[in-house]
Protein backbone atom coordinates (compact mmCIF):
# COMPACT_ATOMS: atom_id res chain seq x y z
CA UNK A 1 -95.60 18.09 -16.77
CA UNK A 2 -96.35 18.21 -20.23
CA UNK A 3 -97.95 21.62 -21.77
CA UNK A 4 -99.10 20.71 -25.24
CA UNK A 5 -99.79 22.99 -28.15
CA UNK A 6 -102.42 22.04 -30.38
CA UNK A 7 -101.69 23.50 -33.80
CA UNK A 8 -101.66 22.00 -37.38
CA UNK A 9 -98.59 23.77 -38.01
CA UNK A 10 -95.48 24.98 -35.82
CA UNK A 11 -95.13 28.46 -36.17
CA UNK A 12 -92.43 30.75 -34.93
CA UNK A 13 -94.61 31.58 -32.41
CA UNK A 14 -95.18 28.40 -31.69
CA UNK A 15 -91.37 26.96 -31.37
CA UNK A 16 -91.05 30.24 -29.47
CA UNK A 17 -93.51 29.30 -26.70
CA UNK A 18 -92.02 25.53 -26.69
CA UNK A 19 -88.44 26.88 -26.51
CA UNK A 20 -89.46 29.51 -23.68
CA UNK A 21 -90.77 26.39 -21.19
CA UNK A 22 -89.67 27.24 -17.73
CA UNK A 23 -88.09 24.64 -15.92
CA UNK A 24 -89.97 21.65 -14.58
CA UNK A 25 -92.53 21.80 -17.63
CA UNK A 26 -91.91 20.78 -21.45
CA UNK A 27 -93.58 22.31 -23.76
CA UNK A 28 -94.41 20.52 -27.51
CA UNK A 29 -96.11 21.27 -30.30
CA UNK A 30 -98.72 18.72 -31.04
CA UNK A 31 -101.14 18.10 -33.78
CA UNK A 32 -104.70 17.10 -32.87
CA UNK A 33 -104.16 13.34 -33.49
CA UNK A 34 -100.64 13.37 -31.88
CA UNK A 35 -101.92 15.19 -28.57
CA UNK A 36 -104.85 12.35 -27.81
CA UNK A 37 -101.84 9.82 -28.00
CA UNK A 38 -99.30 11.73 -26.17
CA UNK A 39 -101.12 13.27 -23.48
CA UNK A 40 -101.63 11.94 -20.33
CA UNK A 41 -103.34 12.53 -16.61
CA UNK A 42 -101.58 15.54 -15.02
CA UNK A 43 -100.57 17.13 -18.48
CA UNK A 44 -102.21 20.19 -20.12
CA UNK A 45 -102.79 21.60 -23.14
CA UNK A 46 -103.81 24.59 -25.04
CA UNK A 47 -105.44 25.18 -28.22
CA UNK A 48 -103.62 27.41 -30.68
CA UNK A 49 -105.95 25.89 -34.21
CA UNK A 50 -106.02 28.90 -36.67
CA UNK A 51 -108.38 29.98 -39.16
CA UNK A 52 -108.23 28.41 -42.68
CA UNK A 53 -106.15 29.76 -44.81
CA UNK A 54 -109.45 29.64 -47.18
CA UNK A 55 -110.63 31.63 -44.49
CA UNK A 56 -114.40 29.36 -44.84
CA UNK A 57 -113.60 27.89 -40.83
CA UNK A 58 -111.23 26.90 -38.42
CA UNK A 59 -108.44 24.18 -38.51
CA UNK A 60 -109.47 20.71 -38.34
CA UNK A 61 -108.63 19.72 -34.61
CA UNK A 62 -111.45 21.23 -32.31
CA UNK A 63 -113.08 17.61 -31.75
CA UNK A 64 -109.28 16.87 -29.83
CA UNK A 65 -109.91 19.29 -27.55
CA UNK A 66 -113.42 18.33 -26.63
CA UNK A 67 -111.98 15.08 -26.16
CA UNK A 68 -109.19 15.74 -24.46
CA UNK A 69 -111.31 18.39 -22.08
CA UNK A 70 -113.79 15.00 -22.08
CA UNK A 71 -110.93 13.25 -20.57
CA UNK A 72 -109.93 15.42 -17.42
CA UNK A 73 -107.44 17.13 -18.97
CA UNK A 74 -107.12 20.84 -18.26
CA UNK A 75 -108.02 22.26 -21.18
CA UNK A 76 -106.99 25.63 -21.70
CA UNK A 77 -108.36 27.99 -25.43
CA UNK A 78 -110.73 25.30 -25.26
CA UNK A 79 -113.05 24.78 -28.67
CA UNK A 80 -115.59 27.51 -27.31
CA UNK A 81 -112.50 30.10 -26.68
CA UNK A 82 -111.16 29.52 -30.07
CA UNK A 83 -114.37 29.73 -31.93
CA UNK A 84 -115.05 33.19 -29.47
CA UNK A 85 -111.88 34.63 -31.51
CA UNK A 86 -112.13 33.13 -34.64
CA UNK A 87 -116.15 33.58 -35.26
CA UNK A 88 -116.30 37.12 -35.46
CA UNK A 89 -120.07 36.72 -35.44
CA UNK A 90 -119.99 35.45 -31.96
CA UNK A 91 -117.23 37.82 -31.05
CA UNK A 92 -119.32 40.75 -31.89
CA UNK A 93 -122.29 39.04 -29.56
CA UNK A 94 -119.90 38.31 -26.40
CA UNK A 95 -118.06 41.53 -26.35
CA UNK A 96 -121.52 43.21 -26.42
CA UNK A 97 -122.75 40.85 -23.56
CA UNK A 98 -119.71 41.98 -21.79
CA UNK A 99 -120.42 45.51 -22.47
CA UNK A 100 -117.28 46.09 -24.17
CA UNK A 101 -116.58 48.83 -26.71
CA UNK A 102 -116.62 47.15 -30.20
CA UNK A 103 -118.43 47.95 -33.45
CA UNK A 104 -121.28 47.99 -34.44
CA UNK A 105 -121.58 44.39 -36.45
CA UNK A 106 -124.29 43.03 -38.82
CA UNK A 107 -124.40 39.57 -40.80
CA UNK A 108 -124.76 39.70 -44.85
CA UNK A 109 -125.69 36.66 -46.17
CA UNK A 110 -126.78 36.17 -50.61
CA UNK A 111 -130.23 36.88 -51.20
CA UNK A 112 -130.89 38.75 -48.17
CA UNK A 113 -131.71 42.72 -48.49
CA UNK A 114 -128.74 44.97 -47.39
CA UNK A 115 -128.79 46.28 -44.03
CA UNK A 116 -129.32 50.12 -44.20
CA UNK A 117 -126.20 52.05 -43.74
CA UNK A 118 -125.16 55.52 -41.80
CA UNK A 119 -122.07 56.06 -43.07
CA UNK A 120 -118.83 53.96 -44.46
CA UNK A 121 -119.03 50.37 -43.17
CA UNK A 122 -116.50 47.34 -43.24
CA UNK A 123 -116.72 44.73 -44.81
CA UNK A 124 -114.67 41.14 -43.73
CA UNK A 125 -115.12 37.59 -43.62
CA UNK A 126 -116.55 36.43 -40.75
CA UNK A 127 -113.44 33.88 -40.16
CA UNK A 128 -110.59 35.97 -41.38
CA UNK A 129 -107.21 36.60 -40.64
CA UNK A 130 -104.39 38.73 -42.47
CA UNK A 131 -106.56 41.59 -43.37
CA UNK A 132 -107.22 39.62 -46.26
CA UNK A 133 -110.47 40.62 -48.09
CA UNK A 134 -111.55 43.33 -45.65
CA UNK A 135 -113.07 46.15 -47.30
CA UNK A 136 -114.04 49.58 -46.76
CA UNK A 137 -116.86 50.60 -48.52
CA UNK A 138 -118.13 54.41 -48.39
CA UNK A 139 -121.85 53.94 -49.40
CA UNK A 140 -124.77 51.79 -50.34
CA UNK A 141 -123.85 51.51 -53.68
CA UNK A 142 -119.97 50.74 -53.27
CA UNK A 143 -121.48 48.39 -50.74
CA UNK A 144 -123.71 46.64 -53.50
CA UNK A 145 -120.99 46.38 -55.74
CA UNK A 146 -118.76 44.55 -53.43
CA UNK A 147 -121.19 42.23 -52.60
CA UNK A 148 -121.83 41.09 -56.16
CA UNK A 149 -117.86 40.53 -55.83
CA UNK A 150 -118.98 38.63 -53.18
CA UNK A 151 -120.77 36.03 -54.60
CA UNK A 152 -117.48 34.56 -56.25
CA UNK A 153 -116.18 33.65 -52.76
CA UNK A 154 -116.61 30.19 -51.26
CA UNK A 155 -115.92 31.76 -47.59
CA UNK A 156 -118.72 34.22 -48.20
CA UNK A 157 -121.48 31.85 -49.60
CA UNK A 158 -120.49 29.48 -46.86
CA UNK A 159 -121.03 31.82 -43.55
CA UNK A 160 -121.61 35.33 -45.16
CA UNK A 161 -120.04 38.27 -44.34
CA UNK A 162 -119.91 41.14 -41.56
CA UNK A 163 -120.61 44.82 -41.68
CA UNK A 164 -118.99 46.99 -38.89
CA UNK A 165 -119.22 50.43 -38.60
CA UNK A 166 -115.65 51.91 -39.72
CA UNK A 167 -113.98 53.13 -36.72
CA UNK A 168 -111.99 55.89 -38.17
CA UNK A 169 -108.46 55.09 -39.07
CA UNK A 170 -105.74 56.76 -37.36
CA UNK A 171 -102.78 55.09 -39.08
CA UNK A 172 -101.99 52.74 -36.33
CA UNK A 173 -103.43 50.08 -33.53
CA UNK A 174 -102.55 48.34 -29.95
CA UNK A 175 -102.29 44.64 -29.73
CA UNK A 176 -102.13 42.96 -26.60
CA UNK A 177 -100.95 39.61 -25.62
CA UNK A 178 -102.77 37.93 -22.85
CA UNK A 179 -101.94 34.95 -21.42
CA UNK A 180 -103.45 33.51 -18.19
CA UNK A 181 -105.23 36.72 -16.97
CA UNK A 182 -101.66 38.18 -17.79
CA UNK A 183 -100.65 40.95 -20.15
CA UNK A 184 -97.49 39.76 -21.26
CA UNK A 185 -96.27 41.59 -24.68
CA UNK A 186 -97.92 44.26 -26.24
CA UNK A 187 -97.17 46.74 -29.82
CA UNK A 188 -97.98 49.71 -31.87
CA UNK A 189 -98.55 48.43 -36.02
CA UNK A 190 -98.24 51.44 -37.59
CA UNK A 191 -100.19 51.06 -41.53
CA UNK A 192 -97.84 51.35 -44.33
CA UNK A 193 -98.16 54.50 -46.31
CA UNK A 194 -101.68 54.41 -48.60
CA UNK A 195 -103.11 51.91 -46.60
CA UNK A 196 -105.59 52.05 -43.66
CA UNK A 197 -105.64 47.98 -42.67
CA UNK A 198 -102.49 48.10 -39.87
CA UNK A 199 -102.04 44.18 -40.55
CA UNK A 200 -98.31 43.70 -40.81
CA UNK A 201 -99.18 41.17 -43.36
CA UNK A 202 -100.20 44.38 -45.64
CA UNK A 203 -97.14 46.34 -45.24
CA UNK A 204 -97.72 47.86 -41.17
CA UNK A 205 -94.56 47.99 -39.22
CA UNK A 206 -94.06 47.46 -35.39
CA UNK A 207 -93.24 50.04 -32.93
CA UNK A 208 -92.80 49.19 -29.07
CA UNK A 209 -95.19 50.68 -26.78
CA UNK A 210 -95.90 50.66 -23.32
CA UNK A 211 -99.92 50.32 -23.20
CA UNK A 212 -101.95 52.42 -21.15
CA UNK A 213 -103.89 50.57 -17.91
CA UNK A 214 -106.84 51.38 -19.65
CA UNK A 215 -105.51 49.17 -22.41
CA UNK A 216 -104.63 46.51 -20.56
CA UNK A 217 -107.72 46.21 -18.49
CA UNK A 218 -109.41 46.61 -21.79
CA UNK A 219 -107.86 43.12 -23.08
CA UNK A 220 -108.17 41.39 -20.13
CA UNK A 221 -111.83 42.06 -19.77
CA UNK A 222 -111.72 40.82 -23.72
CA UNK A 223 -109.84 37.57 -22.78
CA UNK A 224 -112.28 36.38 -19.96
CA UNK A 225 -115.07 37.15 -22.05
CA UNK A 226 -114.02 35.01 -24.73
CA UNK A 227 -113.01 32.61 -21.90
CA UNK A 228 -109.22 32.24 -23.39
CA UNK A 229 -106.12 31.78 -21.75
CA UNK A 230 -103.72 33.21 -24.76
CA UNK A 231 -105.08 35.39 -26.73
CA UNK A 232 -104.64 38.73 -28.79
CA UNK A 233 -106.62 41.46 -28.72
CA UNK A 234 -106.66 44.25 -31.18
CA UNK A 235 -107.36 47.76 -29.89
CA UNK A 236 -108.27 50.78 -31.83
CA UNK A 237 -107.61 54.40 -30.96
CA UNK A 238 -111.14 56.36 -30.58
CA UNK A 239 -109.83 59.66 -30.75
CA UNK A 240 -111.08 60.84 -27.34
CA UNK A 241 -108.14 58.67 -24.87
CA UNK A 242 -109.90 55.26 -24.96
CA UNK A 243 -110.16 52.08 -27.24
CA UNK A 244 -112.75 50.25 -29.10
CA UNK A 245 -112.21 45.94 -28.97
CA UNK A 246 -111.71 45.52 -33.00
CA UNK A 247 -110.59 42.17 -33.13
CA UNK A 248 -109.67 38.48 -31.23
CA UNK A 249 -107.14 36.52 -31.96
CA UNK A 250 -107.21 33.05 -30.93
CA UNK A 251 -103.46 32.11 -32.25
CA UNK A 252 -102.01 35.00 -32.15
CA UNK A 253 -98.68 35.30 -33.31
CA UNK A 254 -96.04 37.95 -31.76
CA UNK A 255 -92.18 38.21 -32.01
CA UNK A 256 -89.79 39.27 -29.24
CA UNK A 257 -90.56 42.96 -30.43
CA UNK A 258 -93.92 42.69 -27.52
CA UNK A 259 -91.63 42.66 -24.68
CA UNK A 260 -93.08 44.61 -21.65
CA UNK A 261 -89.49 44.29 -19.36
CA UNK A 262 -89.08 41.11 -20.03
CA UNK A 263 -89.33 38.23 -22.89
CA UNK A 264 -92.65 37.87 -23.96
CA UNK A 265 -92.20 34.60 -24.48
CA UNK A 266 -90.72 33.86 -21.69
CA UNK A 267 -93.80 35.61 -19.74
CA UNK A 268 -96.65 33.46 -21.82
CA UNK A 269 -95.28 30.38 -21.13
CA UNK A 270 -94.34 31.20 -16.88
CA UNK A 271 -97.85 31.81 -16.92
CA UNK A 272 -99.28 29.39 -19.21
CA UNK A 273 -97.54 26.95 -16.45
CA UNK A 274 -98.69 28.59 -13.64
CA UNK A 275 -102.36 28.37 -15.12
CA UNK A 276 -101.76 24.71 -15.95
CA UNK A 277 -100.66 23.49 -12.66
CA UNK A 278 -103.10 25.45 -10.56
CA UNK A 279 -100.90 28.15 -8.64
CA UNK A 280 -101.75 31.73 -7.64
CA UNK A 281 -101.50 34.75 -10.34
CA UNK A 282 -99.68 37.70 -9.21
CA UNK A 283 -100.96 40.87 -7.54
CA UNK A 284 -101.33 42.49 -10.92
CA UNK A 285 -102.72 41.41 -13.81
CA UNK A 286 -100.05 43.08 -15.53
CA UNK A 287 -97.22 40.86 -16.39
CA UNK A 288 -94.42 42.22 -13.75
CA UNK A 289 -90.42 42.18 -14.25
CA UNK A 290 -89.71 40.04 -10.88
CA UNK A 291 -92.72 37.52 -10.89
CA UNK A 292 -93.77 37.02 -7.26
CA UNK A 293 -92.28 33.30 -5.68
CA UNK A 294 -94.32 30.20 -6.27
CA UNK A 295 -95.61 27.96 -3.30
CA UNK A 296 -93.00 25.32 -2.04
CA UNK A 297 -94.93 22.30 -4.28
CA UNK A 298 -94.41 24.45 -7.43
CA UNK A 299 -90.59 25.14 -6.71
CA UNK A 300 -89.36 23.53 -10.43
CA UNK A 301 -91.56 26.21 -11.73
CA UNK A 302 -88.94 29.31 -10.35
CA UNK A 303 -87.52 31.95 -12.49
């Protein structure tokens, strides 16, 4: 069976996943165009489009997987999973439906009065990535300032912006890899001294951690509310033993540092396969050291 990646680019993570195929699968990465070529009955595939690095949308490619989903095939971060992560509009509006913890989010669009404020607020783009152009403002006026700033940005006067509440900062975060119902990596970014974002793209280092159930049940909930089957989900600390839902992340990237006992690699792509060709999950939906056998019919699949 083929397992296809859908991705404009082939990132680490990426060549990781493909590299990481258990036996009796392959695993390729695939751009849009290539996939509706290469794919065939029986095969899979999974959508791993990121935002723009213009951060105005999401990479060109979500028609494929309509298509391909069109087609029969099993479809798995399908268009409406990916744009669950990416759109942090609609992320703020599913997590709520889900009763999740997350913050408090508003929409600022130009020319529309600013929402009033109780206290500091965020401000990001509402497709972002990299903690790039997420700011903290402190007030009503900081916040008028920054929008003026704004104005200048071709993201912003394309979907507007989003105000959260700001969670206070406690120097560090919890992501979680899910994949397939699965938690199957998991760290502790840690923000680099002066700053409050914990994006390693800003400085954060990683630390391993082993998450809390609470954690983990907190993700999962997350994943199958956005309706993905690999995803990232970024927890915060609320000072009182639990977690608020921060952020999705519909391509997540991760390095070998997430390994809960065993490769987390290793662990997406077992269960990536096991999603794709239809056999049981485990017992827990914590990913386990010894994964439980696989039915007779799914024997190529072993360990």
């Amino acid at each position: 069976m083929l397992l296809a990646l859908i991705a404009q680019r082939s990132t680490p993570t990426n060549l990781a996943l493909a590299a990481a195929a258990p036996r009796g699968v392959e695993i390729r990465v695939l751009t849009p165009e290539q996939a509706l070529e290469a794919v065939q009955p029986g095969d899979a595939v999974l959508g791993r489009l990121d935002v723009l690095e213009s951060l105005d949308g999401v990479d060109d490619g979500l028609w494929a997987l309509g298509s391909l989903a069109a087609r029969g095939i099993q479809t798995m971060n399908r268009a409406s999973a990916l744009l669950a992560a990416h759109d942090k509009l609609l992320t703020a509006r599913l997590l709520l439906r889900a009763g999740l913890p997350h913050p408090r989010t508003r929409l600022l669009t130009a020319g529309r009065p600013l929402p009033p404020l109780d206290g500091p607020v965020v401000v990001k783009p509402r497709f972002g990535s990299w903690g790039r152009d997420v700011v903290r403002c402190r007030d009503a006026k900081a916040l008028s300032r920054h929008l003026r700033e704004l104005e200048q940005r071709v993201w912003f006067r394309a979907h507007g912006a989003l105000i959260q509440e700001l969670i206070p900062p406690r120097g560090h975060d919890l992501r979680v890899v899910v994949a397939a119902g699965t938690v199957v990596g998991a760290i502790s970014r840690i923000a680099a001294p002066g700053e409050w974002r914990t994006n390693v793209a800003l400085g954060a280092t990683r630390a391993a951690v082993n998450p809390p159930e609470l954690a983990c049940e907190l993700a999962l909930r997350a994943a199958a509310a956005a309706g993905a089957e690999l995803l990232g989900v970024d927890l915060l600390p609320d000072g009182a033993g639990g977690y608020t839902v921060l952020e999705l992340n519909g391509a997540v990237e991760f390095t070998a540092e997430y390994a809960l006992g065993r490769d987390p690699f290793a662990a997406a792509a077992w269960e990536l396969s096991r999603r794709a060709l239809g056999c049981p999950q485990g017992p827990s939906g914590r990913m386990q050291p010894v994964f439980p056998p696989l039915p007779a019919e799914a024997a190529p699949l072993e360990a």
